[in-house]
Structure formats: C-alpha cells, structure tokens
Protein backbone atom coordinates (compact mmCIF):
# COMPACT_ATOMS: atom_id res chain seq x y z
CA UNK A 1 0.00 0.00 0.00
CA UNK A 2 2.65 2.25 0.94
CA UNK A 3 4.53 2.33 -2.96
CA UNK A 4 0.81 2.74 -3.90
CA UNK A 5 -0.24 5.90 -2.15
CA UNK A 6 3.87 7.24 -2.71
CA UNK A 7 3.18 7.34 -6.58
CA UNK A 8 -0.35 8.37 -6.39
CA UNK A 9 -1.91 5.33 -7.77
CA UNK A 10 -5.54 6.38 -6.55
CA UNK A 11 -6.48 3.17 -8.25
CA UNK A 12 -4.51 0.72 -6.88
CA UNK A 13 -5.76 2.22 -3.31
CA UNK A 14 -9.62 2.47 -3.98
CA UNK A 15 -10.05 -1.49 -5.23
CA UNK A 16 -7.58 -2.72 -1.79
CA UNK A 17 -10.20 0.13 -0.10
CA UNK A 18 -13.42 -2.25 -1.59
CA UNK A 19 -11.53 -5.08 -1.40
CA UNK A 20 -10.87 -5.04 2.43
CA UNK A 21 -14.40 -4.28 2.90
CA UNK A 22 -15.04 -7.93 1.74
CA UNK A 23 -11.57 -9.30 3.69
CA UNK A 24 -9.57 -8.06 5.84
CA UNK A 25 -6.42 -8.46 3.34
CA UNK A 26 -4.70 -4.89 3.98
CA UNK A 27 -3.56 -2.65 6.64
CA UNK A 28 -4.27 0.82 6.33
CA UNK A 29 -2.53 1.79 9.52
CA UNK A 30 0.39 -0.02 9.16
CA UNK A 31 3.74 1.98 9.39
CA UNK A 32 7.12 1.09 6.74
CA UNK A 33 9.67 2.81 5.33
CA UNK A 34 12.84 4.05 6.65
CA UNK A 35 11.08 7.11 8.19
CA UNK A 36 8.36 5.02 9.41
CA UNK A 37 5.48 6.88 7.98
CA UNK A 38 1.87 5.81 7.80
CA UNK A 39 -0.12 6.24 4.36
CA UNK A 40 -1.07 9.42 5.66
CA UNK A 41 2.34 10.91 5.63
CA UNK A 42 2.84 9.20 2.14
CA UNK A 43 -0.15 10.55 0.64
CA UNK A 44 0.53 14.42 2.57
CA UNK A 45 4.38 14.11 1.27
CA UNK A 46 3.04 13.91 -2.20
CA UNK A 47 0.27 16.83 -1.96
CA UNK A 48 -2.42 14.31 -2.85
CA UNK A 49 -5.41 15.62 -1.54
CA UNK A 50 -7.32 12.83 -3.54
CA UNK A 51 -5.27 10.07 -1.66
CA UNK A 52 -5.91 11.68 1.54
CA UNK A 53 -9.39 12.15 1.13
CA UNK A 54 -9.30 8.43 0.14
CA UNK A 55 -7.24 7.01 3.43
CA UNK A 56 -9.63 9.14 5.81
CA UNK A 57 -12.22 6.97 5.25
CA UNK A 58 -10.46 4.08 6.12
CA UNK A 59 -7.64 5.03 8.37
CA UNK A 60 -7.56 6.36 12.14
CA UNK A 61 -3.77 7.13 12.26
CA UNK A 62 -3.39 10.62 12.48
CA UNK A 63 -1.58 11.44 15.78
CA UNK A 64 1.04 8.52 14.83
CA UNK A 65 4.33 9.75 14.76
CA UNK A 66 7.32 8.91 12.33
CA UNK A 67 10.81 8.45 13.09
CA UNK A 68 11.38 12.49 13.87
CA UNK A 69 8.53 12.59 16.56
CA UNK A 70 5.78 14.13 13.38
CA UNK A 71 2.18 12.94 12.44
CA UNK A 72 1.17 13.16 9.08
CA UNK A 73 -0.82 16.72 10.00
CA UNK A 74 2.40 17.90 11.03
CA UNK A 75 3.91 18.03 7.42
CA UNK A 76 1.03 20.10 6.55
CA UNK A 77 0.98 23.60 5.78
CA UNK A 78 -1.79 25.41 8.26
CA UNK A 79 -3.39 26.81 5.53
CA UNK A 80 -3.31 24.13 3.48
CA UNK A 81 -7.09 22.31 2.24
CA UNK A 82 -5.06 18.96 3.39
CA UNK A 83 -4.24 20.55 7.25
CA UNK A 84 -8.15 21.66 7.64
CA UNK A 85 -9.64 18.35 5.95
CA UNK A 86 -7.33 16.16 8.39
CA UNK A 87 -8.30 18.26 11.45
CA UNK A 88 -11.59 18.10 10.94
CA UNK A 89 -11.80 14.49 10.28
CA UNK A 90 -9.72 13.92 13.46
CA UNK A 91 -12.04 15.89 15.52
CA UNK A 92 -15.04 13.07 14.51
C-alpha cells in the first residue's frame, strides 16, 4: 500500500479500499519505510489531496508519529485544504 499511495496510484488504493471491505487483506494503519510513515504521511508528502481524502475513510492514524517525533498533520501547511480536511476528520 505504501509504494501505492507514494506514486499516487488512486487506483490501486480504492479497489484494496473495496476489497478489504469484503476481507480483511490490507492494513491501512500499518507503518514502513525508513522514516516510518503511515499512508497518511505518504499521501501528505506527495500533496495528494485525492489520496488523503481516500485514506480518511479508512484510516484512524493521524496522531502517529514517524521516526522524527511528526504525524502526518504535522507536514502540513496550516493553511493548506489537506491541514483543515485532516483536522476536521480527526475531531469526529
């Protein structure tokens, strides 16, 4: 999932998104990478506000942390339309 959401491949992500509604065959919350970042952090690195609006509906992960201490909403401009659709999803 993570090389997935890293080169955008909305896709990819929306059948394992239908597919795990059936099964329980992927993680969304799962952590990898050398910076251990969640799909959130992927998708945010990227600027893919189609991916994040994607993994929202799926994932709870947004206060975990990476290897330098930062959630996903920390990469975030404030201003940004990711920032305020990621707060306001974590407020729910």
């Amino acid at each position: 999932m993570h090389i997935a959401v890293a080169y955008g491949n909305i896709k990819a992500v929306n059948f394992a998104i239908k597919f795990n509604q059936q099964q329980k065959a992927f993680n969304f919350d799962s952590v990898g990478g050398e910076r251990q970042w969640t799909l959130l952090h992927y998708a945010i690195e990227f600027t893919n506000l189609q991916m994040v609006t994607a993994l929202l509906n799926v994932t709870k992960q947004f206060f975990t942390t990476d290897i330098n201490g930062k959630t996903a909403m920390e990469m975030c401009p404030y201003s940004s339309p990711i920032y305020k659709l990621i707060r306001a999803r974590s407020r729910t």
